[in-house]
N, C-alpha and C. Protein backbone atom coordinates (compact mmCIF):
# COMPACT_ATOMS: atom_id res chain seq x y z
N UNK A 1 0.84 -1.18 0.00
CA UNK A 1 0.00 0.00 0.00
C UNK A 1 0.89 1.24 0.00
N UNK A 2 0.67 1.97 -0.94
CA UNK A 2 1.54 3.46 -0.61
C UNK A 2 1.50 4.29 0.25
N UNK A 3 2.24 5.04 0.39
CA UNK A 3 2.13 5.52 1.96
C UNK A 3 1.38 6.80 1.66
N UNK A 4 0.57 7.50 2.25
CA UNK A 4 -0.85 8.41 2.55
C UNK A 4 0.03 10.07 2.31
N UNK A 5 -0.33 10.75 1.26
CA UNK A 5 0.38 12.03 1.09
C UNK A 5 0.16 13.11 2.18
N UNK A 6 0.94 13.14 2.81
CA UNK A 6 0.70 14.48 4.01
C UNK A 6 0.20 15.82 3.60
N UNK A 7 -0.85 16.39 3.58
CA UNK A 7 -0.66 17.74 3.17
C UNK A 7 -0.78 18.87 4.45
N UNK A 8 0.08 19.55 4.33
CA UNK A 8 0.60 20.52 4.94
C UNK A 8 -0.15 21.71 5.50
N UNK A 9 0.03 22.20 6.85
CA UNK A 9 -0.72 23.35 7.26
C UNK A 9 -0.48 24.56 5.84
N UNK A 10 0.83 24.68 5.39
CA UNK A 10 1.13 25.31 4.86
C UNK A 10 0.14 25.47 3.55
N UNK A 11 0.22 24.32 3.07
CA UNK A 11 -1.02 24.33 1.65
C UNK A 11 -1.70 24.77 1.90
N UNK A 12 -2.55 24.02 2.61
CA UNK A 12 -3.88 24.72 3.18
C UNK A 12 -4.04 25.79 3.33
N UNK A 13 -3.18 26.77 3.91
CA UNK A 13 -3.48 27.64 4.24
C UNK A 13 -3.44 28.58 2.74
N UNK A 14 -2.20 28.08 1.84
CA UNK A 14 -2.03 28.80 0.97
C UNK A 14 -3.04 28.97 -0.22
N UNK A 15 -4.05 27.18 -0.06
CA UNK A 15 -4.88 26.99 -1.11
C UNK A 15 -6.28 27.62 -0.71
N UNK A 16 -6.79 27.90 0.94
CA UNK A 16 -7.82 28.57 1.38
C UNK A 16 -7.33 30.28 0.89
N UNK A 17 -5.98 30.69 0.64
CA UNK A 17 -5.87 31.98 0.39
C UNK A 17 -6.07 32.35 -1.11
N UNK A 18 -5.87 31.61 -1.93
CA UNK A 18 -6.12 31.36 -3.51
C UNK A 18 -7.44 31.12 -3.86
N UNK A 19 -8.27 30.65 -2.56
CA UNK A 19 -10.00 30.55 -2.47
C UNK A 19 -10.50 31.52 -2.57
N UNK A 20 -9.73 32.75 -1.37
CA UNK A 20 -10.63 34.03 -0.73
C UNK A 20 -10.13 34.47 -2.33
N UNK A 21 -8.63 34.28 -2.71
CA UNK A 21 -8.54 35.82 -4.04
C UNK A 21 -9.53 35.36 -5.08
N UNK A 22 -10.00 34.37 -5.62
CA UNK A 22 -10.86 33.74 -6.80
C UNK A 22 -12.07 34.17 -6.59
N UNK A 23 -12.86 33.68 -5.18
CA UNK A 23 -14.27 33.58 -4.99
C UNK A 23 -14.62 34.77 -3.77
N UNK A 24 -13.72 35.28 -2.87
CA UNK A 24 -14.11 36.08 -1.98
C UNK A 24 -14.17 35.43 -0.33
N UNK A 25 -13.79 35.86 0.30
CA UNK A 25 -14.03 35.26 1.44
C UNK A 25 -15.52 34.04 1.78
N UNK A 26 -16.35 34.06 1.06
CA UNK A 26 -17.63 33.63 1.37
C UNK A 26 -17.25 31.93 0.65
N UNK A 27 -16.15 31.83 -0.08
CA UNK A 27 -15.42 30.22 -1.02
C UNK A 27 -14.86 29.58 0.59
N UNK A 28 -14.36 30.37 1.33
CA UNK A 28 -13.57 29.48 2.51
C UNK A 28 -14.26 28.82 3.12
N UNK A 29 -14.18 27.34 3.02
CA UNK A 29 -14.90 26.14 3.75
C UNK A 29 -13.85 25.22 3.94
N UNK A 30 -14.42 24.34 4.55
CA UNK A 30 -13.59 23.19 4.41
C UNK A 30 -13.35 21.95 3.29
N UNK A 31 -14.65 22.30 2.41
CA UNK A 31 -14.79 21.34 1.38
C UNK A 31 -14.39 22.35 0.34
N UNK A 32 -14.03 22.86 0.11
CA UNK A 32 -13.84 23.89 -0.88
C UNK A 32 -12.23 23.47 -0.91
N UNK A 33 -11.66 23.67 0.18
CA UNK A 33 -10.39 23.52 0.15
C UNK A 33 -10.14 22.41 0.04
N UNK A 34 -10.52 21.29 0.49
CA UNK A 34 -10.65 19.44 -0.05
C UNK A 34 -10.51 19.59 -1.33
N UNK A 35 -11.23 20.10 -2.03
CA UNK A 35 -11.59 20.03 -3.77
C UNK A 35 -10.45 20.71 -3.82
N UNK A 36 -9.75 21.46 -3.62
CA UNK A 36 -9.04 22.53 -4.68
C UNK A 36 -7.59 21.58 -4.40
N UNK A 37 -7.53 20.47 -3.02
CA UNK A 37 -6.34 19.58 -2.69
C UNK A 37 -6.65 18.23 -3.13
N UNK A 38 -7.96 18.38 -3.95
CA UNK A 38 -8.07 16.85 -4.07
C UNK A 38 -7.76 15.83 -3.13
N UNK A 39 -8.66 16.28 -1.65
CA UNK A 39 -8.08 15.30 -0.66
C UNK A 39 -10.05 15.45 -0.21
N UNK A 40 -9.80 14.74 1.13
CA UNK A 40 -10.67 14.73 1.98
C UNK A 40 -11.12 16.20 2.88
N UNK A 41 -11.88 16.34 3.61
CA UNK A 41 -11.75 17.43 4.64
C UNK A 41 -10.65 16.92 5.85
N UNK A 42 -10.15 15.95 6.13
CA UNK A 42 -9.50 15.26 7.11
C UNK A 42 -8.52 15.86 7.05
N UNK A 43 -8.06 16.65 6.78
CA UNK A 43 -6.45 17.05 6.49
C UNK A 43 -6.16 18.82 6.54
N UNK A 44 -7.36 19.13 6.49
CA UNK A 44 -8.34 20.52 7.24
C UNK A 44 -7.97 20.95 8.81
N UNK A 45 -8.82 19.51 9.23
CA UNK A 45 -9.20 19.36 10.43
C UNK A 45 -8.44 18.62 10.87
N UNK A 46 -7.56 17.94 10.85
CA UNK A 46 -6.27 17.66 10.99
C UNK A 46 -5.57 18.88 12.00
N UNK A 47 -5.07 19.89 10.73
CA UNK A 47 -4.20 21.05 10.94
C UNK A 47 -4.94 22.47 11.74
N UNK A 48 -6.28 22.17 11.45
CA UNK A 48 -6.81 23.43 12.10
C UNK A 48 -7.98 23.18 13.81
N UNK A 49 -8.00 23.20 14.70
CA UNK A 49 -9.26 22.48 15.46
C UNK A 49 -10.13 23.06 14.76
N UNK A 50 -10.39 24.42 14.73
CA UNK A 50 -11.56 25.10 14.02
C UNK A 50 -11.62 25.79 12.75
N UNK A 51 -12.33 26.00 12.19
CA UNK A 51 -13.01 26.45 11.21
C UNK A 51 -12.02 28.10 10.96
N UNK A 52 -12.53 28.62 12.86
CA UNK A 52 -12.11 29.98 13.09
C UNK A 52 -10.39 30.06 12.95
N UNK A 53 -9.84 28.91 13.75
CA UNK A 53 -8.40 29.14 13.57
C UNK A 53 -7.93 29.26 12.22
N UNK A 54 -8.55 28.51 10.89
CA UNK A 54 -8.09 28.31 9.62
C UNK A 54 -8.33 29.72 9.13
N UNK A 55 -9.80 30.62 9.42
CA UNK A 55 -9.56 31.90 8.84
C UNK A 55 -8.33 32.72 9.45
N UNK A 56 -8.13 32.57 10.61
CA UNK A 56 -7.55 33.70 11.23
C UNK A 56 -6.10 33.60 10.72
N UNK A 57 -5.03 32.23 10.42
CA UNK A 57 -4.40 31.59 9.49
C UNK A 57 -4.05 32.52 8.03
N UNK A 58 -5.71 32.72 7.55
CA UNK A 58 -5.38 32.81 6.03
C UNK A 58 -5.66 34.24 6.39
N UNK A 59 -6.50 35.03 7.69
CA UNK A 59 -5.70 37.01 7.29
C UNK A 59 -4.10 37.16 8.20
N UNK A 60 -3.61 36.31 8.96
CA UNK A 60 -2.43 36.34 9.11
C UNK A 60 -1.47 36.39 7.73
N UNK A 61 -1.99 35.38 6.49
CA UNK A 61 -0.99 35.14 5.71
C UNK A 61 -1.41 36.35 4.35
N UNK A 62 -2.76 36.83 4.87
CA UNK A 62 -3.21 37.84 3.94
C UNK A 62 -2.33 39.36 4.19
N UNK A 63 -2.49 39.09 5.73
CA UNK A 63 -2.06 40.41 6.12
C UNK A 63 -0.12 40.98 5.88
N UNK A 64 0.11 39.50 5.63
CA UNK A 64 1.79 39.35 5.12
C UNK A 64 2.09 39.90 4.06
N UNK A 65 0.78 39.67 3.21
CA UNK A 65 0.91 39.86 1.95
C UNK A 65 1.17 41.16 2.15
N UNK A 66 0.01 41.97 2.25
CA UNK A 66 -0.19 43.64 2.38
C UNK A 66 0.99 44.19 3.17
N UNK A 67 1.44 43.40 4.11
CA UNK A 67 2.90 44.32 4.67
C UNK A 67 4.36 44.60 3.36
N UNK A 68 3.95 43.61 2.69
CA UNK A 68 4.76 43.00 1.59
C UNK A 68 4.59 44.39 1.08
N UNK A 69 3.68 44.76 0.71
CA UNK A 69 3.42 45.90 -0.27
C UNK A 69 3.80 47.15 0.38
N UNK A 70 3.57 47.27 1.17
CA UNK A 70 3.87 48.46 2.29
C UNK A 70 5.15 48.18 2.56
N UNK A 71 6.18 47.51 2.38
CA UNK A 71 7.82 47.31 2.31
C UNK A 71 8.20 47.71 0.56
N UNK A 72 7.80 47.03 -0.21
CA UNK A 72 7.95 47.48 -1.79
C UNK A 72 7.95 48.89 -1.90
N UNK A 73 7.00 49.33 -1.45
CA UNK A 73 6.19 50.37 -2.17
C UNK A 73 7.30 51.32 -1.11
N UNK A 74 7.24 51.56 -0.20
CA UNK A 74 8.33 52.04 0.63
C UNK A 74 9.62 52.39 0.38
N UNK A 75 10.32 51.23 0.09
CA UNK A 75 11.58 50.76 -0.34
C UNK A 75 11.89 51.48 -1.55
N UNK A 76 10.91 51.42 -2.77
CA UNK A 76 11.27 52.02 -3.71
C UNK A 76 11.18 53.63 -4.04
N UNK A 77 11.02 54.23 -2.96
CA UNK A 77 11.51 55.42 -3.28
C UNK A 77 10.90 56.44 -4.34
N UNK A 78 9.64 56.15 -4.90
CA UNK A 78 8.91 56.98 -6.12
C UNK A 78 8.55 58.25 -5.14
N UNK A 79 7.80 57.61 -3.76
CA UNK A 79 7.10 58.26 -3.12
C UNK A 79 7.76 58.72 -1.85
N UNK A 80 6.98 59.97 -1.04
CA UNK A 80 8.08 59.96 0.77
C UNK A 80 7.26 58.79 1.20
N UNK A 81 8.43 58.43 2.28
CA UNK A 81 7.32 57.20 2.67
C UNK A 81 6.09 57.63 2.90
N UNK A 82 5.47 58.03 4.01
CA UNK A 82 4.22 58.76 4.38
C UNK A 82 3.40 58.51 3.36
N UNK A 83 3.23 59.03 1.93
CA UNK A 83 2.54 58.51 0.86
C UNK A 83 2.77 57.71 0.70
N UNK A 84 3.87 56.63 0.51
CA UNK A 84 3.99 55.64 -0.25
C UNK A 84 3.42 54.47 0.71
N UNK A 85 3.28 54.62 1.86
CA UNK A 85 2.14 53.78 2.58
C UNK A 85 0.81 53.90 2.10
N UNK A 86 0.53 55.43 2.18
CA UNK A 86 -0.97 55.12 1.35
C UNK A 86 -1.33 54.63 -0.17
N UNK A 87 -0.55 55.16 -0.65
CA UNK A 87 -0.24 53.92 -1.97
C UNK A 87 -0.13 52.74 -2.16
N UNK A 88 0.66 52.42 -1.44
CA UNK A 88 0.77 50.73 -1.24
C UNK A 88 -0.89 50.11 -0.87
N UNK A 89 -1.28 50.73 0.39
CA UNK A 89 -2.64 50.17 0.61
C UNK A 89 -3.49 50.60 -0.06
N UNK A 90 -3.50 51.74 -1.11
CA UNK A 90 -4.39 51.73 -2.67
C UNK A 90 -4.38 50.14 -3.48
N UNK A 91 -2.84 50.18 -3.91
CA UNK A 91 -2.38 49.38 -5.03
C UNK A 91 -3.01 47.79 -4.44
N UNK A 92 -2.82 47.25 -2.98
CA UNK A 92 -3.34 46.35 -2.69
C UNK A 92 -4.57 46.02 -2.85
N UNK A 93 -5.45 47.38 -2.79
CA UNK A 93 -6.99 47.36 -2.58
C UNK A 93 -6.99 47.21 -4.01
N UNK A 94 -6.82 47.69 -5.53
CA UNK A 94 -6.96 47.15 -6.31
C UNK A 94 -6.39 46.05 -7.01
N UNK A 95 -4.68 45.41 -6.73
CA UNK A 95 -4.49 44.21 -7.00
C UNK A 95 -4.92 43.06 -5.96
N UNK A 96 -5.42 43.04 -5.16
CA UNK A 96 -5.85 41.92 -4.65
C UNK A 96 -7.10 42.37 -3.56
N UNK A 97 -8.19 42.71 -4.90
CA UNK A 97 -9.43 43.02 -3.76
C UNK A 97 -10.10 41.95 -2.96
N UNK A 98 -9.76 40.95 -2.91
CA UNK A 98 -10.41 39.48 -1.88
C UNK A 98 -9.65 39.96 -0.80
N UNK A 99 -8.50 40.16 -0.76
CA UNK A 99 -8.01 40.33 0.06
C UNK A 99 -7.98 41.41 1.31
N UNK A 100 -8.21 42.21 0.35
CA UNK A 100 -8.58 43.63 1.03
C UNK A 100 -9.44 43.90 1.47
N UNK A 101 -10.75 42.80 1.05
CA UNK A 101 -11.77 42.74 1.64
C UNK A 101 -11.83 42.54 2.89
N UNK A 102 -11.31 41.07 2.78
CA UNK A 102 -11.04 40.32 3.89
C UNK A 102 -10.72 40.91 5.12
N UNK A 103 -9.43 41.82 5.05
CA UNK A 103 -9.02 42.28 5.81
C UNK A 103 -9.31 43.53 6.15
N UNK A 104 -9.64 44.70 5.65
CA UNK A 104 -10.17 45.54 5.84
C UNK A 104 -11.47 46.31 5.64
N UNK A 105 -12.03 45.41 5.14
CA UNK A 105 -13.79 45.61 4.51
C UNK A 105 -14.84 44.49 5.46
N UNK A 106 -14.31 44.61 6.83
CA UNK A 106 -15.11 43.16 7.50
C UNK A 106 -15.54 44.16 9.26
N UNK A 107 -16.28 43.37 9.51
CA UNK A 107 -16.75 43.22 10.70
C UNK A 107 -15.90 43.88 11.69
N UNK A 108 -15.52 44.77 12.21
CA UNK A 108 -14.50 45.00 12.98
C UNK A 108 -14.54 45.73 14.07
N UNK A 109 -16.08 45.44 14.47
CA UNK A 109 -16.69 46.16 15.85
C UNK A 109 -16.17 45.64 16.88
N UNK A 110 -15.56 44.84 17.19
CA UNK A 110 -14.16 44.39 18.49
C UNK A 110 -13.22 45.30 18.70
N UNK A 111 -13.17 45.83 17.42
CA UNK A 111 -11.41 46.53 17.75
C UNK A 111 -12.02 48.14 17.70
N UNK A 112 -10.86 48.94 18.14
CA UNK A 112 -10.82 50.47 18.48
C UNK A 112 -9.51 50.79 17.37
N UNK A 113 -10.20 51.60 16.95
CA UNK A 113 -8.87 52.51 16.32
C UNK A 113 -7.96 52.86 16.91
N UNK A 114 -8.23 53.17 18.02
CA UNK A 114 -6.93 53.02 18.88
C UNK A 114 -5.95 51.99 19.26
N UNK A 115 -6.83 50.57 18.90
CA UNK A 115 -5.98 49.84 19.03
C UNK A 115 -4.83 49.58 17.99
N UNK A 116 -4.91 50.05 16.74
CA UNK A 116 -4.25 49.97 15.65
C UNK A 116 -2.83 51.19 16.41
N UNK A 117 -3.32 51.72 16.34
CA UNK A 117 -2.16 53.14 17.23
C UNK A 117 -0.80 52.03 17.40
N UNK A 118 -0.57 51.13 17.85
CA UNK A 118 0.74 50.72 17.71
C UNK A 118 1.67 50.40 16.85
N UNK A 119 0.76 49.66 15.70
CA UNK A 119 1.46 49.32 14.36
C UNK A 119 1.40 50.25 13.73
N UNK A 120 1.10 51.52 13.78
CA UNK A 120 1.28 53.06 13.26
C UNK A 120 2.75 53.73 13.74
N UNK A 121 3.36 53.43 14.34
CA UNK A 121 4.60 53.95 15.30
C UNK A 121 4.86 55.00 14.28
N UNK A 122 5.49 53.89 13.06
CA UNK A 122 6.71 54.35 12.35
C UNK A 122 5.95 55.79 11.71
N UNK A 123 4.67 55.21 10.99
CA UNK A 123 3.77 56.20 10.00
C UNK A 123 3.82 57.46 11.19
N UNK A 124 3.20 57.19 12.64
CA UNK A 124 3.36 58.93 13.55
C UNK A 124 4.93 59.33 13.82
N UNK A 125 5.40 58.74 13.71
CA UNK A 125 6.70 59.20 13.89
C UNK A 125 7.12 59.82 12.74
N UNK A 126 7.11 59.42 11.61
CA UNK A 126 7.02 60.61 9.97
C UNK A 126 6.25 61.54 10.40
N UNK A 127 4.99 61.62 10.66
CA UNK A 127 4.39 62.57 10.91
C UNK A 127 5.16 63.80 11.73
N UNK A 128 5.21 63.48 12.89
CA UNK A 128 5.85 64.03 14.29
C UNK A 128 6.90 65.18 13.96
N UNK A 129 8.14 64.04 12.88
CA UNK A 129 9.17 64.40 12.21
C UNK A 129 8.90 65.64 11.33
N UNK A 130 8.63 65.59 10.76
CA UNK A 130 8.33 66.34 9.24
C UNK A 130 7.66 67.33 9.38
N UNK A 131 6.64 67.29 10.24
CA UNK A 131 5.51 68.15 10.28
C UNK A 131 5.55 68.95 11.96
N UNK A 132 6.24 68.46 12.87
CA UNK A 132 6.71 68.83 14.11
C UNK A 132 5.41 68.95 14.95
N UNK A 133 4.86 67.61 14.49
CA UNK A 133 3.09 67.34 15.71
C UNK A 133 3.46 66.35 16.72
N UNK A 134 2.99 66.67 17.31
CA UNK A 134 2.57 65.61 18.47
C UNK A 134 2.63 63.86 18.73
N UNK A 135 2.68 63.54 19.14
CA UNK A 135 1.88 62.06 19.00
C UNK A 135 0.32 61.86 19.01
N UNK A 136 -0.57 62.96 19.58
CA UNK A 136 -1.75 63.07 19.02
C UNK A 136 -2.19 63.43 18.25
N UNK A 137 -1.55 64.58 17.63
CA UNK A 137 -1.83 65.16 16.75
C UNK A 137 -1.33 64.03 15.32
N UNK A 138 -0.38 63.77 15.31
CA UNK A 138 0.04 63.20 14.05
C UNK A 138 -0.94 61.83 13.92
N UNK A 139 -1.87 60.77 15.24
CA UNK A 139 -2.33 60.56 15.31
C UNK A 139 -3.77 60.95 14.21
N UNK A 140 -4.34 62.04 14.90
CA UNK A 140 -5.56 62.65 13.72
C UNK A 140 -5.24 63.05 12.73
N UNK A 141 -3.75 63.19 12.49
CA UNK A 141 -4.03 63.96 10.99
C UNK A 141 -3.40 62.48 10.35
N UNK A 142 -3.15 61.56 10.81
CA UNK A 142 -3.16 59.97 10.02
C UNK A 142 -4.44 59.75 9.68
N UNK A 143 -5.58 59.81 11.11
CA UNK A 143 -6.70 59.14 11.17
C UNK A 143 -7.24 60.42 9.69
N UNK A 144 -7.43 61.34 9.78
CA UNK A 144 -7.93 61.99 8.55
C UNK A 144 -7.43 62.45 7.26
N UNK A 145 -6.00 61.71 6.83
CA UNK A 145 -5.23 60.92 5.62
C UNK A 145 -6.09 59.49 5.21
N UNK A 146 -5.61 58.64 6.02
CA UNK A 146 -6.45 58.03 5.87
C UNK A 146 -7.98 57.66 5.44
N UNK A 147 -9.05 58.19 6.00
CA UNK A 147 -10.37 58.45 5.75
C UNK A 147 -10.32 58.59 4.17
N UNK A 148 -9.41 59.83 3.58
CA UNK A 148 -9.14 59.62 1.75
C UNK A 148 -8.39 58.54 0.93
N UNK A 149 -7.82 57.55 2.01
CA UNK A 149 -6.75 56.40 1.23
C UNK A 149 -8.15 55.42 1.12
N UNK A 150 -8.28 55.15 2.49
CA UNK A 150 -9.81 54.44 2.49
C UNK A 150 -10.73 54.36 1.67
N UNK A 151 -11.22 55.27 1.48
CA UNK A 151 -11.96 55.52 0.84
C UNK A 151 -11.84 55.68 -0.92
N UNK A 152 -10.70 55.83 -1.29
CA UNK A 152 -10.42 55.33 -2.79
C UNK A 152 -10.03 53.75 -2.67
N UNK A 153 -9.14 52.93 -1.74
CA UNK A 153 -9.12 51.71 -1.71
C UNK A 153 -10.53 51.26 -1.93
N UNK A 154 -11.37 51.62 -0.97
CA UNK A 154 -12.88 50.61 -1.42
C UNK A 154 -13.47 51.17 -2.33
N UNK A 155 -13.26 52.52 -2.75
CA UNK A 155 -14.09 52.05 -3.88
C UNK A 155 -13.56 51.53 -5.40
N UNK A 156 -12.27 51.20 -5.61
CA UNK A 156 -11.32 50.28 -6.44
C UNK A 156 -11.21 49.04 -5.87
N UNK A 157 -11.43 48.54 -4.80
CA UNK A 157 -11.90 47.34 -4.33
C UNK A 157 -13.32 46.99 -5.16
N UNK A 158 -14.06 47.59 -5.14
CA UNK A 158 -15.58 47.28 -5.22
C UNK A 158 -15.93 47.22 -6.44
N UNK A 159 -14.76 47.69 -7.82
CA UNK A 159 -14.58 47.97 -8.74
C UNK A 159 -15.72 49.07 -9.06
N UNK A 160 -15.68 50.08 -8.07
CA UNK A 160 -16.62 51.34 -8.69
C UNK A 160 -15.68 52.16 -9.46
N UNK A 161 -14.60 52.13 -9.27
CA UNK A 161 -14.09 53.28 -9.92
C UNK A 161 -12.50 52.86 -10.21
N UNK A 162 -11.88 53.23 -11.57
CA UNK A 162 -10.62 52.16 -11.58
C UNK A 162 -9.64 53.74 -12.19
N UNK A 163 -9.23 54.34 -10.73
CA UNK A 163 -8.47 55.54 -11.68
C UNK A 163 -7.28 54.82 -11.87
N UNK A 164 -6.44 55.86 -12.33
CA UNK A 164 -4.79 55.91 -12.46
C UNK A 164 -4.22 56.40 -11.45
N UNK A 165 -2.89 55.56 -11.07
CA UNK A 165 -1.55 56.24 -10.57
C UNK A 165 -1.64 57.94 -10.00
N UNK A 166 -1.67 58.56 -11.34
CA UNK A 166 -1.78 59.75 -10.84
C UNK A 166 -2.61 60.65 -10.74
N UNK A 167 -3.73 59.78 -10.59
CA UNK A 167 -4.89 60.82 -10.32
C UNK A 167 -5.07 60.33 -8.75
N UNK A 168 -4.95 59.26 -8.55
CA UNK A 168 -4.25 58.86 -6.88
C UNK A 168 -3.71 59.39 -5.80
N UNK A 169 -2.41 59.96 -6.63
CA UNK A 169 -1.42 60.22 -6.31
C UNK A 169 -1.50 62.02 -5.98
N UNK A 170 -2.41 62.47 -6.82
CA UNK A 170 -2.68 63.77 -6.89
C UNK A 170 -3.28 64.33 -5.67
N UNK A 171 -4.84 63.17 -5.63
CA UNK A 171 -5.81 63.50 -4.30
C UNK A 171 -5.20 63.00 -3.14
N UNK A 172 -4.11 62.41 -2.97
CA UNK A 172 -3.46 61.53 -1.61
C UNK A 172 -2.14 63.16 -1.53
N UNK A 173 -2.07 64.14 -2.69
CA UNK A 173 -1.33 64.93 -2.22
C UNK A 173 -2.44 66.20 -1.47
N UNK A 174 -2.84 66.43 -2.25
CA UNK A 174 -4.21 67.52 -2.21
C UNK A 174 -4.22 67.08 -0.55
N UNK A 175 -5.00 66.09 -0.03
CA UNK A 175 -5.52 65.96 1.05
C UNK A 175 -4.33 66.01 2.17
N UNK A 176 -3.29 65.37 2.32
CA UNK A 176 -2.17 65.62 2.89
C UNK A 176 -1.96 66.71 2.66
N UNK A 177 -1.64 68.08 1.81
CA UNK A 177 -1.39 69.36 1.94
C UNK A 177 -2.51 69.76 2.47
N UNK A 178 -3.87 69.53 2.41
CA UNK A 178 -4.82 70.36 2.78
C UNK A 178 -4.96 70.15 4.45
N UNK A 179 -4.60 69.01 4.64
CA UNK A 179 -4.53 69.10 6.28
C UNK A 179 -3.21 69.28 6.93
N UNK A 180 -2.39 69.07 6.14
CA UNK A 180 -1.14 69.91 6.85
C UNK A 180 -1.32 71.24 7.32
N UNK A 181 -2.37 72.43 5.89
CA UNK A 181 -2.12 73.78 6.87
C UNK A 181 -3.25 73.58 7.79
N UNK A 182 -3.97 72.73 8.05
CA UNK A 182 -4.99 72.69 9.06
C UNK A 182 -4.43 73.08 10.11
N UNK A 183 -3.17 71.78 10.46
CA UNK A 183 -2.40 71.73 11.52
C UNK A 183 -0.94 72.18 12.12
N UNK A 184 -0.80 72.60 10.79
CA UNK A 184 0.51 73.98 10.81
C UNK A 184 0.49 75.53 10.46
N UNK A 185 -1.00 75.61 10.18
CA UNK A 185 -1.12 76.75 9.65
C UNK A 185 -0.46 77.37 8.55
N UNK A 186 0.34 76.35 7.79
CA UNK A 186 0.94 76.95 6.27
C UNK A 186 2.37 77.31 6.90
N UNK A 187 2.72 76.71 7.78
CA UNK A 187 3.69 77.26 8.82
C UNK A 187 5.14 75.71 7.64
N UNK A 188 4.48 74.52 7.20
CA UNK A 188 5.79 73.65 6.80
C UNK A 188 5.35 73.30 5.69
């Protein structure tokens, strides 16, 4: 008898993430992912106890992705960083809208915006830097940068609207200058 092919937390996880980008978060099952491994569900449930651990799995490995982009997009230097974060989480929201869904288009009445405040360090600390605010302040004037990155991500997620680069790039400046003199008074 041949010996029984192991398949891997790793697959799994990678073939439930190739589920959410195809079909949307609503494809992630356990038989879904059987079919796409040509196995059983046994090998699911094997690697995951629950259902819940296997999603939380595939926005861990989603959310890798998107850091991925937010290192690229960074790294390369088109943009100051400061923008080129909000770019990056544009470019994600339209190359991989399952994803972006997933992760940022969901349910997220548990968490506080404040709780995000930590993995922001670096982004308030540009702020702080550059613009000579606060840690609260650079705080709100993220939280209301944002509100305009957001808000072009979903709606190029949702495929309402599919601009260009630099018409992007234009309103992600516009709005960053327009609240800079909010908070410097035209002073940087």
């Amino acid at each position: 008898m041949p010996p029984k092919i192991k398949i891997t937390r790793e697959e799994i996880v990678d073939t439930a993430l190739n589920l959410v980008r195809e079909a949307g978060e609503q494809a992630l099952n356990a038989r879904s992912i059987a079919a796409k491994l040509k196995c059983s569900t046994q090998p699911v449930f094997s690697n995951f106890e629950t259902m819940e651990d296997l999603h939380n799995a595939v926005k861990e490995t989603a959310y890798a992705e998107y850091q991925s982009y937010l290192k690229t997009e960074m790294e390369a230097g088109k943009y100051p960083p400061y923008k080129a974060s909000g770019m990056a989480y544009i470019r994600f929201a339209r190359e991989e809208k399952e994803l972006f869904k997933l992760l940022f288009m969901c349910d997220r009445s548990n968490e506080k915006p404040e709780d995000d405040r930590e993995s922001l360090r670096t982004l308030l600390a540009l702020l702080q830097k550059n613009l000579g605010l606060s840690e609260d302040e650079a705080y709100l004037f993220h939280m209301e940068t944002w509100i305009c990155a957001h808000g072009m991500a979903t709606m190029l997620a949702t495929s309402f609207v599919d601009w260009d680069e630099a018409f992007i790039s234009k309103v992600l400046t516009d709005t960053y200058e327009g609240i800079k003199r909010s908070y410097t008074g035209g002073k940087r």
